[in-house]
N, C-alpha and C. Protein backbone atom coordinates (compact mmCIF):
# COMPACT_ATOMS: atom_id res chain seq x y z
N UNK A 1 93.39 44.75 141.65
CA UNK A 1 94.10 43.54 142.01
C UNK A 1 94.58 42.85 140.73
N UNK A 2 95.73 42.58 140.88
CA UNK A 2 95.88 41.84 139.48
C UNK A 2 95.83 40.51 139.29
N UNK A 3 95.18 40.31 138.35
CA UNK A 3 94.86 38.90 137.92
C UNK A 3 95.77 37.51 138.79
N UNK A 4 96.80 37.43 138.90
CA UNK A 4 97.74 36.32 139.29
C UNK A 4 97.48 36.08 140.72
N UNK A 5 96.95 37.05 141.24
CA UNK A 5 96.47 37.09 142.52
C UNK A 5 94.91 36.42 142.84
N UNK A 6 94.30 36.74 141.66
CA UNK A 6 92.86 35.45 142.24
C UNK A 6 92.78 34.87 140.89
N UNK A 7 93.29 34.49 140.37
CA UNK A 7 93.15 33.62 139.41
C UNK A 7 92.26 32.38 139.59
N UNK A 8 92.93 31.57 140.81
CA UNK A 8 92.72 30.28 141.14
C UNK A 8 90.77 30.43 141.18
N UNK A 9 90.46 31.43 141.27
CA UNK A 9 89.27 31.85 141.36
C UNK A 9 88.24 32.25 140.19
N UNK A 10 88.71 33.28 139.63
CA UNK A 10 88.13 33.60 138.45
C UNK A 10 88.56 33.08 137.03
N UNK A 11 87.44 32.78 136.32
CA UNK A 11 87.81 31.66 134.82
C UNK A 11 88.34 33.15 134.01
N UNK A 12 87.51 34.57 134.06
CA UNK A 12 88.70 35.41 133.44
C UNK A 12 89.88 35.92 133.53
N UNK A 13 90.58 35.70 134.77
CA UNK A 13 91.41 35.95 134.79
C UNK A 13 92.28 35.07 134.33
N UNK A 14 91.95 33.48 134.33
CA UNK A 14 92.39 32.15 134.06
C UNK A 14 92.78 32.32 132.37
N UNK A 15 91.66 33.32 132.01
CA UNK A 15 91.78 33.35 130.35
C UNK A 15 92.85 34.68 130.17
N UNK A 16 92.82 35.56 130.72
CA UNK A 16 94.18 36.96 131.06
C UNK A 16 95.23 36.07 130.65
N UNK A 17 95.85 35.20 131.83
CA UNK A 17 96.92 34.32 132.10
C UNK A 17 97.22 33.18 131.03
N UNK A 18 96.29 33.31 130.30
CA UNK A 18 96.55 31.87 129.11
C UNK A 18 96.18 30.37 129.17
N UNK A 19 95.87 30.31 130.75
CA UNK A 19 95.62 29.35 131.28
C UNK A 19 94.17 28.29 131.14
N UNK A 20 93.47 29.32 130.48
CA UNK A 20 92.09 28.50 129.55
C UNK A 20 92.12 29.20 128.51
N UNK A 21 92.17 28.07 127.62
CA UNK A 21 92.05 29.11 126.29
C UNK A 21 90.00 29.76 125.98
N UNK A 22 90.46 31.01 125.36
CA UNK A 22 89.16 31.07 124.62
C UNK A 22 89.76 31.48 123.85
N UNK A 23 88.62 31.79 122.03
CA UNK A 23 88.69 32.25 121.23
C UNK A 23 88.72 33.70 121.10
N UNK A 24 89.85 34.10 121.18
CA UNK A 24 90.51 35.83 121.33
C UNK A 24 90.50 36.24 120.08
N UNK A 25 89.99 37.47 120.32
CA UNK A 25 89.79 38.09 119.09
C UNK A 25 90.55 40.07 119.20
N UNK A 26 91.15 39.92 120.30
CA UNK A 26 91.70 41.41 120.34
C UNK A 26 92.62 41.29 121.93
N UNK A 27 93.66 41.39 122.03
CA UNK A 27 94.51 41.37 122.88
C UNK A 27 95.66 42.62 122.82
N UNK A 28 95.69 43.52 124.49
CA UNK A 28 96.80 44.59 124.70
C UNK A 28 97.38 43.83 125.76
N UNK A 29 98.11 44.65 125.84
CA UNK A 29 98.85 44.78 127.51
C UNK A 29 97.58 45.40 128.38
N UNK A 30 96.64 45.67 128.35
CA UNK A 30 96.07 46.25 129.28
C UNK A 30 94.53 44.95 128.87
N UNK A 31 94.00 44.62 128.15
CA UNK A 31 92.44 44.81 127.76
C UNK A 31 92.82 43.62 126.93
N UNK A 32 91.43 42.47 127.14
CA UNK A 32 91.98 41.29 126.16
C UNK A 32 90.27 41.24 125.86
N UNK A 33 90.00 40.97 124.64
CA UNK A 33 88.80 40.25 124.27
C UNK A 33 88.54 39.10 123.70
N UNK A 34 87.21 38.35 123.81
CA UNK A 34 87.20 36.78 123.24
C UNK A 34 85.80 36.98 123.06
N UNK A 35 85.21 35.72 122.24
CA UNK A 35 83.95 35.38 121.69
C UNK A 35 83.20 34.78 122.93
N UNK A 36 82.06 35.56 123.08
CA UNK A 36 80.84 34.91 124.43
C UNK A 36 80.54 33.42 124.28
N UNK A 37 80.70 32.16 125.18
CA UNK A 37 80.79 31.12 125.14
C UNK A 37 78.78 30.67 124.74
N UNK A 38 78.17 31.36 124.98
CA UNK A 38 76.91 31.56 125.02
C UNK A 38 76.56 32.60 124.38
N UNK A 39 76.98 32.97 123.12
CA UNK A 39 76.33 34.48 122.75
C UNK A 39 75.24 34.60 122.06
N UNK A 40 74.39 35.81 122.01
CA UNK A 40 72.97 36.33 121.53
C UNK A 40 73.19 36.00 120.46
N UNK A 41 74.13 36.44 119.85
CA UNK A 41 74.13 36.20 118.07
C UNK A 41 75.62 35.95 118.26
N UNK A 42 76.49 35.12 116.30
CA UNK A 42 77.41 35.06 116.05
C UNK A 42 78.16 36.33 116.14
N UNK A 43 79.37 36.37 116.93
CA UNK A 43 80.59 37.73 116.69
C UNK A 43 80.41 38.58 118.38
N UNK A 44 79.02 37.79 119.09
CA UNK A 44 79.30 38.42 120.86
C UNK A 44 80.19 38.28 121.27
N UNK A 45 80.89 39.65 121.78
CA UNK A 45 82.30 39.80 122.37
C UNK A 45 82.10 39.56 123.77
N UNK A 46 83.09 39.55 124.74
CA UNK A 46 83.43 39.81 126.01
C UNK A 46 84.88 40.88 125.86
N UNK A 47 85.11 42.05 126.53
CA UNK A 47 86.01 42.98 126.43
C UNK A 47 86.39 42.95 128.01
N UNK A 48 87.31 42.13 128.73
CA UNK A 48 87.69 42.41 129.66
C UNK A 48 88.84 42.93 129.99
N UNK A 49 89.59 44.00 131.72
CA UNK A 49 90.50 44.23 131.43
C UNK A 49 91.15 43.11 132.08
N UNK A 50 92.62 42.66 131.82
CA UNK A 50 93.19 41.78 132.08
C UNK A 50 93.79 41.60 133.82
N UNK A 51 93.57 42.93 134.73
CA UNK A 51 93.74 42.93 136.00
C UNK A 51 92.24 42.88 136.60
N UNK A 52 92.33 42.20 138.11
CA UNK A 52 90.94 41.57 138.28
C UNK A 52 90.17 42.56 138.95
N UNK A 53 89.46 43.18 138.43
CA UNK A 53 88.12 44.04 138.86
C UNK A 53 86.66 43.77 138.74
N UNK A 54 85.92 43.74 139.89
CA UNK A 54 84.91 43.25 139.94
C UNK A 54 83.68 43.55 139.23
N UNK A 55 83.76 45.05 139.25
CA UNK A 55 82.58 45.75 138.93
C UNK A 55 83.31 47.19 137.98
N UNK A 56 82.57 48.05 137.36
CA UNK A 56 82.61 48.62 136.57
C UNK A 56 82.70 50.03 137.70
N UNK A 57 82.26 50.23 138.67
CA UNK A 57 83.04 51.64 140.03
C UNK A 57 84.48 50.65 140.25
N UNK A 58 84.78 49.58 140.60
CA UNK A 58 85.88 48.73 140.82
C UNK A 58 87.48 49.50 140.15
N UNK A 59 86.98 49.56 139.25
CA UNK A 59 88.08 49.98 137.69
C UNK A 59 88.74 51.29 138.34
N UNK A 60 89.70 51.56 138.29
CA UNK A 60 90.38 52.83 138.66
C UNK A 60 90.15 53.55 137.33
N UNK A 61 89.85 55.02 138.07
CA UNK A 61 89.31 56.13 136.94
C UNK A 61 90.27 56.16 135.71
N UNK A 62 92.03 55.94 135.67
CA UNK A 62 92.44 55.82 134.86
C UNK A 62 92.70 54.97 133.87
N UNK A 63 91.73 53.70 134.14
CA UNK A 63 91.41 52.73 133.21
C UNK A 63 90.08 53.05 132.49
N UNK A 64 89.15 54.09 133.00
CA UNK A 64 87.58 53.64 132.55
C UNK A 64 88.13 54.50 130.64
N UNK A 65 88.77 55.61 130.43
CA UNK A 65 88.90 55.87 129.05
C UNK A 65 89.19 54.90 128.65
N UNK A 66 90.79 54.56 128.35
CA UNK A 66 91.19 53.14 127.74
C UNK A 66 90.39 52.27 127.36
N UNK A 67 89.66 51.88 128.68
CA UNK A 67 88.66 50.57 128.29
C UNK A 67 88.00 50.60 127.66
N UNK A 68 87.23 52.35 127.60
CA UNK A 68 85.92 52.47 126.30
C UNK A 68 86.59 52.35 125.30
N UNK A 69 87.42 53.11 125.36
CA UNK A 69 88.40 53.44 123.75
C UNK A 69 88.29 52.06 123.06
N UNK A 70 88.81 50.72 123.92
CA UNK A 70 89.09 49.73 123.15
C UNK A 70 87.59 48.93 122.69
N UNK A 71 86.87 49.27 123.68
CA UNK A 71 85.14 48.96 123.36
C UNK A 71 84.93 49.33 122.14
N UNK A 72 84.79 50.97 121.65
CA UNK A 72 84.58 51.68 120.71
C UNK A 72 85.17 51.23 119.51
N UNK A 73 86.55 50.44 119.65
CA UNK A 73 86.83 50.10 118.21
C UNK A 73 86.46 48.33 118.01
N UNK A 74 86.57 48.13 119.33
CA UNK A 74 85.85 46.40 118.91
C UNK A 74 84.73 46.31 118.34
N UNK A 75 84.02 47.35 119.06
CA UNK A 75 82.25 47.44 118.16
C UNK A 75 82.32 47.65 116.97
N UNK A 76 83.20 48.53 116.17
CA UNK A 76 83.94 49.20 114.80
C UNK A 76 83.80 47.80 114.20
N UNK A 77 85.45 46.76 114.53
CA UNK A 77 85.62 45.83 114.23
C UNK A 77 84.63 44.62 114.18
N UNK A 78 83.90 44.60 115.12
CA UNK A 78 82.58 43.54 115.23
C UNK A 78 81.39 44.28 113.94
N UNK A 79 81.21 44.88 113.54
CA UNK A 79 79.96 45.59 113.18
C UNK A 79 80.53 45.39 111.55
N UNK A 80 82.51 45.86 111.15
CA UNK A 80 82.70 45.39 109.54
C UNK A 80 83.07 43.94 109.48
N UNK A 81 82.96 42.72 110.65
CA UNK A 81 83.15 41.72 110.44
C UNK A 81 82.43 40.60 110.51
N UNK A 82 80.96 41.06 111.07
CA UNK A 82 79.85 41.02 110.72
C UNK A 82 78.92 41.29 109.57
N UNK A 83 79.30 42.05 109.58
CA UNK A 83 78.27 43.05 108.79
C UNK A 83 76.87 43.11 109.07
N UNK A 84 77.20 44.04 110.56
CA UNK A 84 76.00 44.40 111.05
C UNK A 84 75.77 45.93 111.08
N UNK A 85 74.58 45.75 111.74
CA UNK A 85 74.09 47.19 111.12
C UNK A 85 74.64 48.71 112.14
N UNK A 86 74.98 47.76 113.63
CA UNK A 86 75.49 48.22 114.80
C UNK A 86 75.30 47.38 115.84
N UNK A 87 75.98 47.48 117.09
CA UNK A 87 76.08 47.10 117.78
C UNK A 87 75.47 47.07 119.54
N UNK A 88 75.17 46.38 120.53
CA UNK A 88 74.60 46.44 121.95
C UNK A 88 75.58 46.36 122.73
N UNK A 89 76.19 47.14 123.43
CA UNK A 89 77.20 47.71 124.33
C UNK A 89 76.52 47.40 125.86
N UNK A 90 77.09 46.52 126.52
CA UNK A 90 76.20 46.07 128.60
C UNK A 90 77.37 46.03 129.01
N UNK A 91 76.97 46.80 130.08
CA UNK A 91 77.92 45.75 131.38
C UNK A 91 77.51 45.90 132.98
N UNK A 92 77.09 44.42 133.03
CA UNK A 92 76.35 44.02 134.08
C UNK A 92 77.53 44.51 135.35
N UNK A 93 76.59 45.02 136.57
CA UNK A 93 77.61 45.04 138.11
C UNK A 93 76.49 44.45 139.13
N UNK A 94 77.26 43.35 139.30
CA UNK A 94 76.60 42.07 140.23
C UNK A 94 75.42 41.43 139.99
N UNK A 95 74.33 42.21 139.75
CA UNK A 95 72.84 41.37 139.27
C UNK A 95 73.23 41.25 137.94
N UNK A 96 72.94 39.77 137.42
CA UNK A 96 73.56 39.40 136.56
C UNK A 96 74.48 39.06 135.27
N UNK A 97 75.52 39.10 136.45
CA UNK A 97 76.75 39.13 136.18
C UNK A 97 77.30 37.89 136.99
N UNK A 98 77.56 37.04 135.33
CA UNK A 98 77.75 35.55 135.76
C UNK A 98 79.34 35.37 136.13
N UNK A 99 80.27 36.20 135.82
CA UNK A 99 81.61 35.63 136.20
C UNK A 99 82.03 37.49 136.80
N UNK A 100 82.23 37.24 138.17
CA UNK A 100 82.50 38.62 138.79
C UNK A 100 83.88 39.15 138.53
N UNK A 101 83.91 39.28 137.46
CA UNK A 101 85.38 40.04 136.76
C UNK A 101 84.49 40.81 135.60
N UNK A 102 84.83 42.52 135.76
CA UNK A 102 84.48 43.40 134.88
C UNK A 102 84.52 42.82 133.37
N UNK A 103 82.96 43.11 132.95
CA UNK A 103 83.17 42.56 131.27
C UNK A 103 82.41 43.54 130.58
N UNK A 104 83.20 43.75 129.48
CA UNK A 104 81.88 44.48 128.41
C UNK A 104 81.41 43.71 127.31
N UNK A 105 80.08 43.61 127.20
CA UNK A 105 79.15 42.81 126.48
C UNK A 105 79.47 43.93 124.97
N UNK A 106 79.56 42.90 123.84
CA UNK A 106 79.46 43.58 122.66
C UNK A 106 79.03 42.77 121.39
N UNK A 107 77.34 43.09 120.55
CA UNK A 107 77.01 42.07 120.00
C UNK A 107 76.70 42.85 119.37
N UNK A 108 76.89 42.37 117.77
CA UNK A 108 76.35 42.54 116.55
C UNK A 108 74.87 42.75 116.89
N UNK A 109 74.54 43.84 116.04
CA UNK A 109 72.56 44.17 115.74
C UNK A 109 72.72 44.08 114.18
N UNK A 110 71.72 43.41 114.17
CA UNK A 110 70.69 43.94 113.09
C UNK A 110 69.16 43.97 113.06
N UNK A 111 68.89 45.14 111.96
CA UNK A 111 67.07 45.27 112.04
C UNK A 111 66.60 44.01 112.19
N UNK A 112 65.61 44.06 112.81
CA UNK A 112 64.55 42.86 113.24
C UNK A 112 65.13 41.60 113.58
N UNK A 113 66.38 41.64 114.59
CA UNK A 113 67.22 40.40 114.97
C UNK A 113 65.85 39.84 116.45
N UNK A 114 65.16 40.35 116.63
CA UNK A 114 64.47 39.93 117.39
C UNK A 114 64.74 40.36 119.07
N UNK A 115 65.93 41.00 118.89
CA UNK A 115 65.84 41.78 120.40
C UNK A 115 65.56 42.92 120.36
N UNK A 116 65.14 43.43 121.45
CA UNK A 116 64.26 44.35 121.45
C UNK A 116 64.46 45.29 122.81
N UNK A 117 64.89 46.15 122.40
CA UNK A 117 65.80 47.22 123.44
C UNK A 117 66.58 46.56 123.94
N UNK A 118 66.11 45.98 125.70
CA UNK A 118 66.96 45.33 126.37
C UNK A 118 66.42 44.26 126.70
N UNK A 119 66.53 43.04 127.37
CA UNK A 119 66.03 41.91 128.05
C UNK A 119 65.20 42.03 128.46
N UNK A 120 64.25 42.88 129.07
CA UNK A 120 63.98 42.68 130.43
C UNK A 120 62.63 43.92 130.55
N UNK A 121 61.53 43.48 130.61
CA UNK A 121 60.60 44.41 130.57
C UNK A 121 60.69 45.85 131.19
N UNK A 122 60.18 46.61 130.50
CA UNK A 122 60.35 48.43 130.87
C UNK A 122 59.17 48.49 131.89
N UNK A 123 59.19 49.33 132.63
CA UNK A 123 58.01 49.82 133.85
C UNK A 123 58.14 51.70 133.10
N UNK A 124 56.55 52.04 133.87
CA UNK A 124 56.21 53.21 133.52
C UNK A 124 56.83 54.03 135.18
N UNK A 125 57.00 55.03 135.13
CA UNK A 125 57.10 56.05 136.25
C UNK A 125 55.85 55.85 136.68
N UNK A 126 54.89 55.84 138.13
CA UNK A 126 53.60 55.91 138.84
C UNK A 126 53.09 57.65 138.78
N UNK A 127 53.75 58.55 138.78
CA UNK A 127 53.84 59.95 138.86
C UNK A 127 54.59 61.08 138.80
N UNK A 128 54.49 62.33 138.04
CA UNK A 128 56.11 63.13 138.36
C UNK A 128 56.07 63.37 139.76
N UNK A 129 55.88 62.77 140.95
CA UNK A 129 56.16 62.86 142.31
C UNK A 129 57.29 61.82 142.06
N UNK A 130 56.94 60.80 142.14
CA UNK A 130 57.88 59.77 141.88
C UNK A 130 59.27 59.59 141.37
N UNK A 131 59.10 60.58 139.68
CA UNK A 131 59.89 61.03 138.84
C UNK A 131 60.81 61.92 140.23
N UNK A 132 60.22 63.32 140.14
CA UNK A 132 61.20 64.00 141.02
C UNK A 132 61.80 63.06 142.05
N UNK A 133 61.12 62.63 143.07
CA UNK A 133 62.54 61.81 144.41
C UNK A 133 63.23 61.00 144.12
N UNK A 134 63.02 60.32 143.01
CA UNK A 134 64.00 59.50 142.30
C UNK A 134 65.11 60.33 142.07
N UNK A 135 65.03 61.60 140.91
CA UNK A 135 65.80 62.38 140.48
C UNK A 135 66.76 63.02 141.24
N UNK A 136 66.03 63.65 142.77
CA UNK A 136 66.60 64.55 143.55
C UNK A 136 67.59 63.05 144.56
N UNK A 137 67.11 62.07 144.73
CA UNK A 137 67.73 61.22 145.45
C UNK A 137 69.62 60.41 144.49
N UNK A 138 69.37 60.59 143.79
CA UNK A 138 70.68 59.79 142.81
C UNK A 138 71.45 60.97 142.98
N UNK A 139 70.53 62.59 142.48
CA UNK A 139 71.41 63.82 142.68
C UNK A 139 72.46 63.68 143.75
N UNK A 140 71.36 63.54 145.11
CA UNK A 140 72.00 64.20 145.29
C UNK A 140 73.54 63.14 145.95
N UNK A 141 73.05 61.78 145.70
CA UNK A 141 74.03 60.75 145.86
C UNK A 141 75.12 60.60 145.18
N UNK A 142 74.98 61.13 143.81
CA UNK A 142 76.39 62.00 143.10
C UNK A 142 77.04 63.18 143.60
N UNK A 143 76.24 63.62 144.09
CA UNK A 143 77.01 65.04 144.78
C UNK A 143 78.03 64.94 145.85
N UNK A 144 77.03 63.63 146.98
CA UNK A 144 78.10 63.67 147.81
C UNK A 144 79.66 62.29 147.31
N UNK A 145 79.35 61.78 145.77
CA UNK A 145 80.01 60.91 145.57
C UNK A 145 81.52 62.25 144.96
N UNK A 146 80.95 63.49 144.77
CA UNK A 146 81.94 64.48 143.84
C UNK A 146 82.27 65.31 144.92
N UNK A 147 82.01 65.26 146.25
CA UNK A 147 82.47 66.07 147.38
C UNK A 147 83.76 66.09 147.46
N UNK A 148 84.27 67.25 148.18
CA UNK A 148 85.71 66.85 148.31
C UNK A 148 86.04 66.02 149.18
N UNK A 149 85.03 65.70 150.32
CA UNK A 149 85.63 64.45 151.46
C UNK A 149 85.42 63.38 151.08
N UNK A 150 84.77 63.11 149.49
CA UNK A 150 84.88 61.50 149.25
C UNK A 150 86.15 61.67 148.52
N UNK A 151 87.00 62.26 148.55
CA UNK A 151 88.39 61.33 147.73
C UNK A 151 88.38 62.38 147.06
């Protein structure tokens, strides 16, 4: 859907359109980025594409290259304009995900910045019983996502 169409709705698309400014730091015809209004550290990006997609399956397959592509060099650009050591690449689909327009999270790292993997405490597997139906269950939910009667 393109942006002009729910605008009145979403503050990124509001920022696509020009219509709120943020502090932009990388703009195409396709893909615009700006500085996180709230970020982890100085130089957190937001990489959104400029037509309104909700979620990251949302994105038509011929946007998902492009979009990394331009990820891949913002992190480039964030990491020599920083001068960090590398970078944390997210992108939330619906559980928390504060503005429902596709975003990619992109923040400067450095050693001992105090985060630590991800947010959000790790759990152990209970058993390789567990392990396996997990495994065989996503399988085989990709499989029928690569069938020929899904599309």
């Amino acid at each position: 859907m393109h942006y002009e169409e729910v605008s009145a709705v979403c503050v990124f698309c509001e920022i696509a359109a020009g219509r709120i400014p943020a502090p932009i730091v990388f703009e195409s015809a396709r893909f615009l980025a700006f500085l996180d209004h709230r970020p982890l550290f100085p130089g957190h990006c937001l990489l959104i594409p400029r037509d309104h997609y909700e979620t990251l399956p949302d994105l038509p397959p011929e946007e998902t290259g492009p979009l990394f592509i331009a990820a891949a060099r913002l992190c480039s650009a964030i990491e020599a304009a920083m001068e960090a050591g590398g970078t944390f690449v997210a992108v939330n689909n619906r559980v928390s995900q504060s503005v429902p327009h596709l975003h990619i999270h992109i923040v400067p790292r450095r050693s001992k910045d105090g985060l630590r993997g991800f947010f959000w405490p790790r759990v152990k597997y209970q058993s390789e019983g567990e392990i396996e139906n997990i495994r065989t269950s996503i399988q085989r939910a990709a499989e029928r996502l690569n069938s020929p009667s899904a599309g």
